[in-house]
C-alpha atoms as a PDB file:
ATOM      1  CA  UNK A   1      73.972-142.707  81.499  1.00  0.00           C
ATOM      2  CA  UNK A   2      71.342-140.494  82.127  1.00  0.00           C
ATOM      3  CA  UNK A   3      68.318-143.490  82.148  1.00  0.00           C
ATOM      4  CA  UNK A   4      70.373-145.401  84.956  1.00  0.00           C
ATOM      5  CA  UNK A   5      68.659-142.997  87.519  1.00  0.00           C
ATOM      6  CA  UNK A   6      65.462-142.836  86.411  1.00  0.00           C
ATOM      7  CA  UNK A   7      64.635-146.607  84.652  1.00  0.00           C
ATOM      8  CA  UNK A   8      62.977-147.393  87.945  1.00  0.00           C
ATOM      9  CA  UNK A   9      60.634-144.759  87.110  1.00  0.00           C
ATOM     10  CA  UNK A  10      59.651-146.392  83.834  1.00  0.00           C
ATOM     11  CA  UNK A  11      58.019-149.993  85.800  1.00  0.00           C
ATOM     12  CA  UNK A  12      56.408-147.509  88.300  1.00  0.00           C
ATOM     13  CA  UNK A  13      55.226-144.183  86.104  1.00  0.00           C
ATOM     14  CA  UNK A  14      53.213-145.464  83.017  1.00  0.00           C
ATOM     15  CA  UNK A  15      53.987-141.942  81.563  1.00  0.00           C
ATOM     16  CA  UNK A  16      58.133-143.475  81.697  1.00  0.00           C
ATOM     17  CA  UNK A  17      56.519-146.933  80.535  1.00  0.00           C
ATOM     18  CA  UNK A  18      54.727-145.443  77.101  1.00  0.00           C
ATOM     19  CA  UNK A  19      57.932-142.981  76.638  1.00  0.00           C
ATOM     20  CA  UNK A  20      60.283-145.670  77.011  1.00  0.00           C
ATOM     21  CA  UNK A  21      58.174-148.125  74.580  1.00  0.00           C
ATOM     22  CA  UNK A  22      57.046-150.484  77.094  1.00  0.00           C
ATOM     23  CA  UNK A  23      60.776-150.405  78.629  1.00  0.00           C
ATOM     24  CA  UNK A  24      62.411-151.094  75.067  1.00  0.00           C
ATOM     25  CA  UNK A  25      64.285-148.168  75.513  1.00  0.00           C
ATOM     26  CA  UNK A  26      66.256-148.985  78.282  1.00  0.00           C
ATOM     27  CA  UNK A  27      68.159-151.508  76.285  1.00  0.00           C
ATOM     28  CA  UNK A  28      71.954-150.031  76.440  1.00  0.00           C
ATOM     29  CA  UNK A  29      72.181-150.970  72.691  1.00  0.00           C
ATOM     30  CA  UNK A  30      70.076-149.864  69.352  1.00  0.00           C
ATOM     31  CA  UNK A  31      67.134-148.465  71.438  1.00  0.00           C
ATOM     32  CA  UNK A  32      65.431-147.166  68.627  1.00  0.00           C
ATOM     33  CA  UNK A  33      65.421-149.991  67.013  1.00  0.00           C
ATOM     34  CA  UNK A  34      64.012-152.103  70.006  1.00  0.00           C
ATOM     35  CA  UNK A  35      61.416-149.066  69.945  1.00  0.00           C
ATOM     36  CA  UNK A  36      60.348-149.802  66.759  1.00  0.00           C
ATOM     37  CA  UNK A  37      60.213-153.774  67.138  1.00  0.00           C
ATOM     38  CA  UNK A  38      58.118-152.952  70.070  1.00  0.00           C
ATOM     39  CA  UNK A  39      55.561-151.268  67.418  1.00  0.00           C
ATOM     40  CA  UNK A  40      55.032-154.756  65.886  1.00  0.00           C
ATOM     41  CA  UNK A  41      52.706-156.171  68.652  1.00  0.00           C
ATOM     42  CA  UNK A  42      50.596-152.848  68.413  1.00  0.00           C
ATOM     43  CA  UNK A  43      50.678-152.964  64.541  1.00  0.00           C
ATOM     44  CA  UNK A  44      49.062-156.266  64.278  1.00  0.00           C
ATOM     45  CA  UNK A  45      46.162-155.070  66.640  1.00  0.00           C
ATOM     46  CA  UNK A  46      45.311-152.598  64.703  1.00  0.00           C
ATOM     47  CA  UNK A  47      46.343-153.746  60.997  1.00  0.00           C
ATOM     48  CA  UNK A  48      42.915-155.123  60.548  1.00  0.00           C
ATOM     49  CA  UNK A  49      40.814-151.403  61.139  1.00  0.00           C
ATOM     50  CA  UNK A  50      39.863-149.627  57.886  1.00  0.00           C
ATOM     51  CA  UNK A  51      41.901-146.858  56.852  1.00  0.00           C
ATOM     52  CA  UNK A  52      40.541-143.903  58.863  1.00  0.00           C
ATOM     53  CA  UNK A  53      40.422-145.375  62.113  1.00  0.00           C
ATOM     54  CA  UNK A  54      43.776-146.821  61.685  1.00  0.00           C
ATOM     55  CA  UNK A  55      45.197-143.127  60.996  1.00  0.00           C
ATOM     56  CA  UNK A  56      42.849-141.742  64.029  1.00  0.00           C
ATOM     57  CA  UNK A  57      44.466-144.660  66.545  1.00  0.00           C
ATOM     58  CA  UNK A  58      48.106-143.319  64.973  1.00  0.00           C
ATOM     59  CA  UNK A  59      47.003-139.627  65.724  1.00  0.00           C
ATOM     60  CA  UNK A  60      45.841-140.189  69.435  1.00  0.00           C
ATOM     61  CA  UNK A  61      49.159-142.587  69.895  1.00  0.00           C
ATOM     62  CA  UNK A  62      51.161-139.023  68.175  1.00  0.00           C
ATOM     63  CA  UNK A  63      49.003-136.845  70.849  1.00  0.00           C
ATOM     64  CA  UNK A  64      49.599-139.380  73.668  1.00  0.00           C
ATOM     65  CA  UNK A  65      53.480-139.501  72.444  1.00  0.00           C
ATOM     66  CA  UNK A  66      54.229-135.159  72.588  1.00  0.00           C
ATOM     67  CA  UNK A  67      52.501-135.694  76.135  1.00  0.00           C
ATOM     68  CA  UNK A  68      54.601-138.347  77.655  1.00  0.00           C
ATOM     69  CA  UNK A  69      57.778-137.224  75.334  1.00  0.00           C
ATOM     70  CA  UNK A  70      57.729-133.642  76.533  1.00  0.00           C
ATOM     71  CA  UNK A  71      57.062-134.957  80.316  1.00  0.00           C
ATOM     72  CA  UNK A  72      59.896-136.914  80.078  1.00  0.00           C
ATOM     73  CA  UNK A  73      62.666-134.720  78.110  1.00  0.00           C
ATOM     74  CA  UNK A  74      61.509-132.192  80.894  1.00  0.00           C
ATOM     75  CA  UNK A  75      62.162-134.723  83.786  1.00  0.00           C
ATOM     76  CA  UNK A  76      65.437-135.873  82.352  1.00  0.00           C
ATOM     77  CA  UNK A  77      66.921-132.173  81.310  1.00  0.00           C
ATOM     78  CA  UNK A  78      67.112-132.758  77.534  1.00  0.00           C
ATOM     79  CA  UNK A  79      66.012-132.207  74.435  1.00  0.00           C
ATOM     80  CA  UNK A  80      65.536-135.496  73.054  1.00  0.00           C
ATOM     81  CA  UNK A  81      66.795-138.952  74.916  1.00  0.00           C
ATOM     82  CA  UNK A  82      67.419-141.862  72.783  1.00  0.00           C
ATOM     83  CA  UNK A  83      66.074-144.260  75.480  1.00  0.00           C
ATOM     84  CA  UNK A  84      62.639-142.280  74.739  1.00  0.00           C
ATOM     85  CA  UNK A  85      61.019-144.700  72.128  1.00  0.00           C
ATOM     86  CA  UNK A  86      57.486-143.837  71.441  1.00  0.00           C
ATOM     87  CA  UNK A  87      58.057-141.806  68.831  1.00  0.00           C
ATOM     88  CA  UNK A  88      59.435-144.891  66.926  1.00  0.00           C
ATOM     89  CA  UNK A  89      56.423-146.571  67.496  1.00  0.00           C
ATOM     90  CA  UNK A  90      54.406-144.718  65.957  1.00  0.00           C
ATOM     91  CA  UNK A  91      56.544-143.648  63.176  1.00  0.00           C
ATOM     92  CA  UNK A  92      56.513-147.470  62.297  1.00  0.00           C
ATOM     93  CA  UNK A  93      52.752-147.675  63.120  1.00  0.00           C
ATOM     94  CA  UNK A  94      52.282-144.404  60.243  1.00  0.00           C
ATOM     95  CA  UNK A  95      54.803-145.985  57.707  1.00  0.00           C
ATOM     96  CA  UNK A  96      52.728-149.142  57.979  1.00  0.00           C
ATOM     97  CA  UNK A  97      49.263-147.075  57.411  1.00  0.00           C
ATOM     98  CA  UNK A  98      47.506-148.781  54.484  1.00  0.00           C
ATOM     99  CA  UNK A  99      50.253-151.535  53.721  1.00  0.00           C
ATOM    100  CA  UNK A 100      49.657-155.228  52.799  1.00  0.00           C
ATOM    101  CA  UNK A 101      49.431-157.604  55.533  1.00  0.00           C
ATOM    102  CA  UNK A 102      52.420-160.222  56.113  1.00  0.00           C
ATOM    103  CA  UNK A 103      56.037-160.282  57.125  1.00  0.00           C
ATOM    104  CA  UNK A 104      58.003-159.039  54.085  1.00  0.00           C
ATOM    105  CA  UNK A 105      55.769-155.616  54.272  1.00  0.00           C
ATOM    106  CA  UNK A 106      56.589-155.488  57.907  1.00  0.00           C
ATOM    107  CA  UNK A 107      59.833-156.448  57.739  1.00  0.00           C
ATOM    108  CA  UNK A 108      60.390-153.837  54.624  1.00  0.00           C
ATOM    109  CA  UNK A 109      58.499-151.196  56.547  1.00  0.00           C
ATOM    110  CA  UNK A 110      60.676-151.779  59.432  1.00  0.00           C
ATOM    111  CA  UNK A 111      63.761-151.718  56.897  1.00  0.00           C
ATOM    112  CA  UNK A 112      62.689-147.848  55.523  1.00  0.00           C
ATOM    113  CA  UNK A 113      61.131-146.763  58.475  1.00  0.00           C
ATOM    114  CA  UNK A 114      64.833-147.065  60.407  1.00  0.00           C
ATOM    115  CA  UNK A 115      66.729-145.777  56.963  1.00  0.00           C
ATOM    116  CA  UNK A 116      64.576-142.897  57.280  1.00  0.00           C
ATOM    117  CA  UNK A 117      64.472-142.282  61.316  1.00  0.00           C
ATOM    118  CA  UNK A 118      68.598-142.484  60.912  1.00  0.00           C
ATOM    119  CA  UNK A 119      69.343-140.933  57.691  1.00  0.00           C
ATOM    120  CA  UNK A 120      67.323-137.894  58.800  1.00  0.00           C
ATOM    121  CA  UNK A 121      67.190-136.206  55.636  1.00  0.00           C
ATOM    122  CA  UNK A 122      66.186-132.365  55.080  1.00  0.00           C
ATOM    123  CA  UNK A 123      63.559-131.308  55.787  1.00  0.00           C
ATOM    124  CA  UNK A 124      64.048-133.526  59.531  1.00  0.00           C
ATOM    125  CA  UNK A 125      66.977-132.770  60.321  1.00  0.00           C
ATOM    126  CA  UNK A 126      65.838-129.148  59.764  1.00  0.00           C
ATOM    127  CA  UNK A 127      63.127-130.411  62.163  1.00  0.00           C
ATOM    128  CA  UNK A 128      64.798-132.125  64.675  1.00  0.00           C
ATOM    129  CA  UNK A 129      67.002-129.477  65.704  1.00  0.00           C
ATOM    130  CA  UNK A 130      64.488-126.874  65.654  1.00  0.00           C
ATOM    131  CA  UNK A 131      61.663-127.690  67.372  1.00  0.00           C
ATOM    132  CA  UNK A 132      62.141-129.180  71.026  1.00  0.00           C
ATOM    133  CA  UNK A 133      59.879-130.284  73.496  1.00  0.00           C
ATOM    134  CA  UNK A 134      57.302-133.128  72.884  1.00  0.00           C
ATOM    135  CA  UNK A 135      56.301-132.461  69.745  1.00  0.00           C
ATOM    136  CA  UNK A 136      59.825-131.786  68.607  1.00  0.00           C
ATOM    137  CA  UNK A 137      60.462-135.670  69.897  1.00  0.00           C
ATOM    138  CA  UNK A 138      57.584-136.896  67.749  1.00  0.00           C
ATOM    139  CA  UNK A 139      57.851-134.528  64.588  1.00  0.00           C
ATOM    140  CA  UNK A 140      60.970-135.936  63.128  1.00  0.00           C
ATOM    141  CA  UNK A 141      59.957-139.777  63.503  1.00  0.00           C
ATOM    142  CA  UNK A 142      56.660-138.796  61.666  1.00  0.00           C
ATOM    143  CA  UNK A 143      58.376-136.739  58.986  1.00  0.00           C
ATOM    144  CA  UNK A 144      60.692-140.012  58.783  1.00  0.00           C
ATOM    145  CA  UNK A 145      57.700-142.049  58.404  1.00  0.00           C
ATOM    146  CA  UNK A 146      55.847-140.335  55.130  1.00  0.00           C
ATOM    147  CA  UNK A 147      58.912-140.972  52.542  1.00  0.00           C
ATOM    148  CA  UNK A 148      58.959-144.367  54.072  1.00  0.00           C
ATOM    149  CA  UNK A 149      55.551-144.820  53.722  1.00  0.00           C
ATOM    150  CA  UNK A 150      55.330-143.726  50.438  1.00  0.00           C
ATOM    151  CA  UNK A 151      58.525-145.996  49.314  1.00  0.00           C
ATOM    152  CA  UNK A 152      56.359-148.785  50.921  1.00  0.00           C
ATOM    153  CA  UNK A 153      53.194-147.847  49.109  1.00  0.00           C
ATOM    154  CA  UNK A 154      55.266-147.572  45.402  1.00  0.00           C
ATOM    155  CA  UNK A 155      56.438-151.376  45.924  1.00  0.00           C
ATOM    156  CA  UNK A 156      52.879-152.449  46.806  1.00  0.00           C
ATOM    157  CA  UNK A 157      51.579-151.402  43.647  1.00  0.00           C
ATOM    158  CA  UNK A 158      55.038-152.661  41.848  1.00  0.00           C
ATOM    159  CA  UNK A 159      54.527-156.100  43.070  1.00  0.00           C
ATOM    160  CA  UNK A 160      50.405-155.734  42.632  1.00  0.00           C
ATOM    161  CA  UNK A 161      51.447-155.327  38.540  1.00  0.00           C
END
């Protein structure tokens, strides 16, 4: 396993640490998924913001995210490493953008969000194999994030009826 060499690196390099999703991805099993739990601490710090500076904190985490992606999948030698984890946070972070509060939104965010991230339908799977590099890490978790977000959004207002 590629990560077995370098997981020091990810309690020393806080480059590794962000990538890795606070170290989430360094779990042998489901890291993805651990990636995205690890979104729900960061999610309710920032639930509370108004609309546009919730969607500005999820654009500088995307920015931050092709940074310490493509640093990493440059390190490591490939194009995208399951142990790297950011990109699920803030795919979870967007499909969360403008949601109710409380734990069956969260919990049914969480639910599409990972449909979406490992369904991978066209157009990211299109995406994913495409474009490489940082951006190509964070691309398809974002892409994964809008029908999720939008699934999320149509129950909202079924339930608000």
């Amino acid at each position: 396993m590629i990560v077995n060499r370098f997981s020091f690196r990810v309690w020393q390099d806080p480059v590794y640490f962000v990538a890795f999703g606070f170290g989430t991805g360094l779990l042998p099993i489901a890291p993805g998924t651990w990636g995205t739990l690890a979104a729900l601490p960061l999610y309710l710090l920032i639930n509370n913001y108004s609309l546009p500076i919730y969607l500005f904190i999820i654009f500088l985490f995307f920015i931050l995210g092709i940074y310490v992606s493509g640093k990493v999948v440059k390190d490591l030698g490939v194009d995208d490493y399951g142990g790297i984890v950011w990109d699920e946070v803030v795919g979870y972070l967007l499909t969360m953008a403008g949601a109710p509060i409380g734990f069956f939104w969260m919990l049914s965010g969480f639910i599409l969000f990972r449909l979406f991230d490992i369904w991978k339908p066209f157009p990211i799977s299109f995406i994913e194999k495409r474009i490489k590099g940082g951006l190509g890490v964070m691309l398809d978790d974002i892409l994964a994030a809008v029908p999720a977000c939008l699934i999320l959004k149509g129950l909202a207002w079924t339930f608000s009826l």
